[in-house]
Protein backbone atom coordinates (compact mmCIF):
# COMPACT_ATOMS: atom_id res chain seq x y z
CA UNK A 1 0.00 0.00 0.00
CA UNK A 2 2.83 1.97 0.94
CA UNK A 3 4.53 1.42 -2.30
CA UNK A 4 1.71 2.50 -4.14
CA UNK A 5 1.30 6.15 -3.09
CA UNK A 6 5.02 6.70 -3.62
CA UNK A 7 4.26 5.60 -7.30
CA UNK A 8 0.99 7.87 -7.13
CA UNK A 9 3.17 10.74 -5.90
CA UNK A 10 5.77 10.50 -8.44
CA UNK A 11 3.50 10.16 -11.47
CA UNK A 12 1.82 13.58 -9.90
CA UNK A 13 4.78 15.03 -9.77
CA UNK A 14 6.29 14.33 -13.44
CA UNK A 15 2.71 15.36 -14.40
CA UNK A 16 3.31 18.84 -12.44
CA UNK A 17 6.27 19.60 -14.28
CA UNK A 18 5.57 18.76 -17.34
CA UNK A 19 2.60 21.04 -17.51
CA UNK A 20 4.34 23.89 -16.09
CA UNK A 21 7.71 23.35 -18.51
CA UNK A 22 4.60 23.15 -21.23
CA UNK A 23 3.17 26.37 -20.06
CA UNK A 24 6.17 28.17 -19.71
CA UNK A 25 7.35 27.20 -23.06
CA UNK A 26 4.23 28.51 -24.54
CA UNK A 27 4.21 31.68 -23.11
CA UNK A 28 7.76 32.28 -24.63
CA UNK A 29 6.92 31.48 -27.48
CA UNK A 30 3.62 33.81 -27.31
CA UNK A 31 6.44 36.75 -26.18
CA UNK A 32 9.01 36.38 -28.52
CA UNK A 33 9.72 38.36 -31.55
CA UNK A 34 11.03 41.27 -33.19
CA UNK A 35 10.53 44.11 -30.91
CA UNK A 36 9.74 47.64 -33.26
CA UNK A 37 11.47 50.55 -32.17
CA UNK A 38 9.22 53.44 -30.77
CA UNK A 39 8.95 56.47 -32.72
CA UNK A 40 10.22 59.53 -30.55
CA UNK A 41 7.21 61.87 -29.36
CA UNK A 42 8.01 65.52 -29.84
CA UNK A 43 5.64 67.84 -27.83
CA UNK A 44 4.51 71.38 -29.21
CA UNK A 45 4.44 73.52 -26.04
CA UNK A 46 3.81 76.59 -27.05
CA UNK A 47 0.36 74.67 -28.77
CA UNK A 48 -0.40 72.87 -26.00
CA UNK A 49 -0.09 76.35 -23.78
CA UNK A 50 -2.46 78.00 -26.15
CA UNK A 51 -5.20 75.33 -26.14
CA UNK A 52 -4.73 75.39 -22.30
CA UNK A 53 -5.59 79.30 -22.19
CA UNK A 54 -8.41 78.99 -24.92
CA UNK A 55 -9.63 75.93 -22.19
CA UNK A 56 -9.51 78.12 -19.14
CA UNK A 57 -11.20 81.14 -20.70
CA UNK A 58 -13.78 78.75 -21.98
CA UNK A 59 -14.31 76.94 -18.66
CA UNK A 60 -14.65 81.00 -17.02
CA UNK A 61 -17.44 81.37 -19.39
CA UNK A 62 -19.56 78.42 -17.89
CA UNK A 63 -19.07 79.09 -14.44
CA UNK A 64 -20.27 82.78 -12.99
CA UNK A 65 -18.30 82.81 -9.80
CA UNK A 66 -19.00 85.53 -7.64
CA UNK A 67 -16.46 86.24 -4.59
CA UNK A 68 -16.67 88.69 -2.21
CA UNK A 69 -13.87 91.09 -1.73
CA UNK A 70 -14.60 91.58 1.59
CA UNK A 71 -17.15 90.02 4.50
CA UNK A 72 -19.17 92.66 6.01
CA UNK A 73 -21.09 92.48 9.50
CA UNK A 74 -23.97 94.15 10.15
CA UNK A 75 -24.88 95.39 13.44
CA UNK A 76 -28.37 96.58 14.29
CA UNK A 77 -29.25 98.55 17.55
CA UNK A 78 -33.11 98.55 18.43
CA UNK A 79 -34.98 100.49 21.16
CA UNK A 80 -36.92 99.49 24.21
CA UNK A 81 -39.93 99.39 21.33
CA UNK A 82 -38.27 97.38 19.15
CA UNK A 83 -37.45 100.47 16.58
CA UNK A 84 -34.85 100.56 14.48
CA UNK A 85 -31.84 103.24 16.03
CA UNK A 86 -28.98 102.18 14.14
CA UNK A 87 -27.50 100.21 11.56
CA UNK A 88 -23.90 99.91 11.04
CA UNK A 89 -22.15 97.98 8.08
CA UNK A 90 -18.71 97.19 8.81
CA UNK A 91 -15.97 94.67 7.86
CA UNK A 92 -15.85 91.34 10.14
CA UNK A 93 -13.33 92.23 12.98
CA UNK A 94 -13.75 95.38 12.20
CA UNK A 95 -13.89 98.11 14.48
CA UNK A 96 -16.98 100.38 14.52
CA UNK A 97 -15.47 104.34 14.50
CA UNK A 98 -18.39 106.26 14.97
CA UNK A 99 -18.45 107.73 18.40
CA UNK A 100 -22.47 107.70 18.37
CA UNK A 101 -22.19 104.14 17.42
CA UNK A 102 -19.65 103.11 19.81
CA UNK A 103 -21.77 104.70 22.98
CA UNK A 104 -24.91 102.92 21.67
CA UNK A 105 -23.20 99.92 21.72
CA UNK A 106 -21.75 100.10 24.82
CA UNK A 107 -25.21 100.93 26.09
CA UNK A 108 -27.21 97.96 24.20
CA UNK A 109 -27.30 94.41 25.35
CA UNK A 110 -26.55 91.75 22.49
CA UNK A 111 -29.50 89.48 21.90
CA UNK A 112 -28.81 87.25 18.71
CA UNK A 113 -26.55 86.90 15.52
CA UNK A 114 -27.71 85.36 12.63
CA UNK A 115 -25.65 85.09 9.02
CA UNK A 116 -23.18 88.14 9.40
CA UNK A 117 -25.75 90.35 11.28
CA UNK A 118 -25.86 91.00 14.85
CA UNK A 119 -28.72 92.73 16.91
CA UNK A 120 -28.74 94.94 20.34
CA UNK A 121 -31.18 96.08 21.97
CA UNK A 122 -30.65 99.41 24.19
CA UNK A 123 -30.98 99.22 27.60
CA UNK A 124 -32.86 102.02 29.58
């Protein structure tokens, strides 16, 4: 019994090798031949720079960006009945520079901020 999977193993093993001597022969054969000599690309810069510009002018067309130079904060200051007293329109961290404004502010208790505005109401 003993003898007979030592014959079993050998017979797997010639098997083995032949089929990968067999597939590695093929695949040389599938690989060999003349290789052909690429042709050397030359690149037209200054083309390819101009099509790039004509692209990005195009592509500014599509798309209407608008960007703010600058983001303003508004700052509101009501009365005790909920009138309107002052508006300011300043940069954000800015610093207000009207004296009337600053003593109003000063004054007012802050109550909310919403989006870049902020609101105070004046206390009596």
């Amino acid at each position: 019994m003993k003898k007979q999977f030592t014959t079993q193993r050998k017979w797997s093993a010639i098997v083995a090798l032949t089929l990968a001597v067999v597939v590695t022969f093929m695949a040389a054969l599938q690989s060999y031949g003349v290789t052909k000599v690429e042709e050397l690309i030359v690149y037209d810069i200054k083309g390819s720079l101009d099509r790039a510009y004509e692209e990005a002018l195009e592509s500014d067309k599509l798309f209407d960006i608008e960007v703010p130079s600058a983001q303003l904060q508004t700052i509101k200051i009501f009365d005790a009945d909920d009138n309107l007293v002052l508006s300011v329109v300043m940069e954000k961290d800015g610093v207000v520079e009207d004296e009337k404004a600053k003593k109003m502010l000063n004054r007012a208790e802050f109550l909310a901020s919403y989006s870049n505005t902020s609101i105070y109401k004046l206390i009596d």
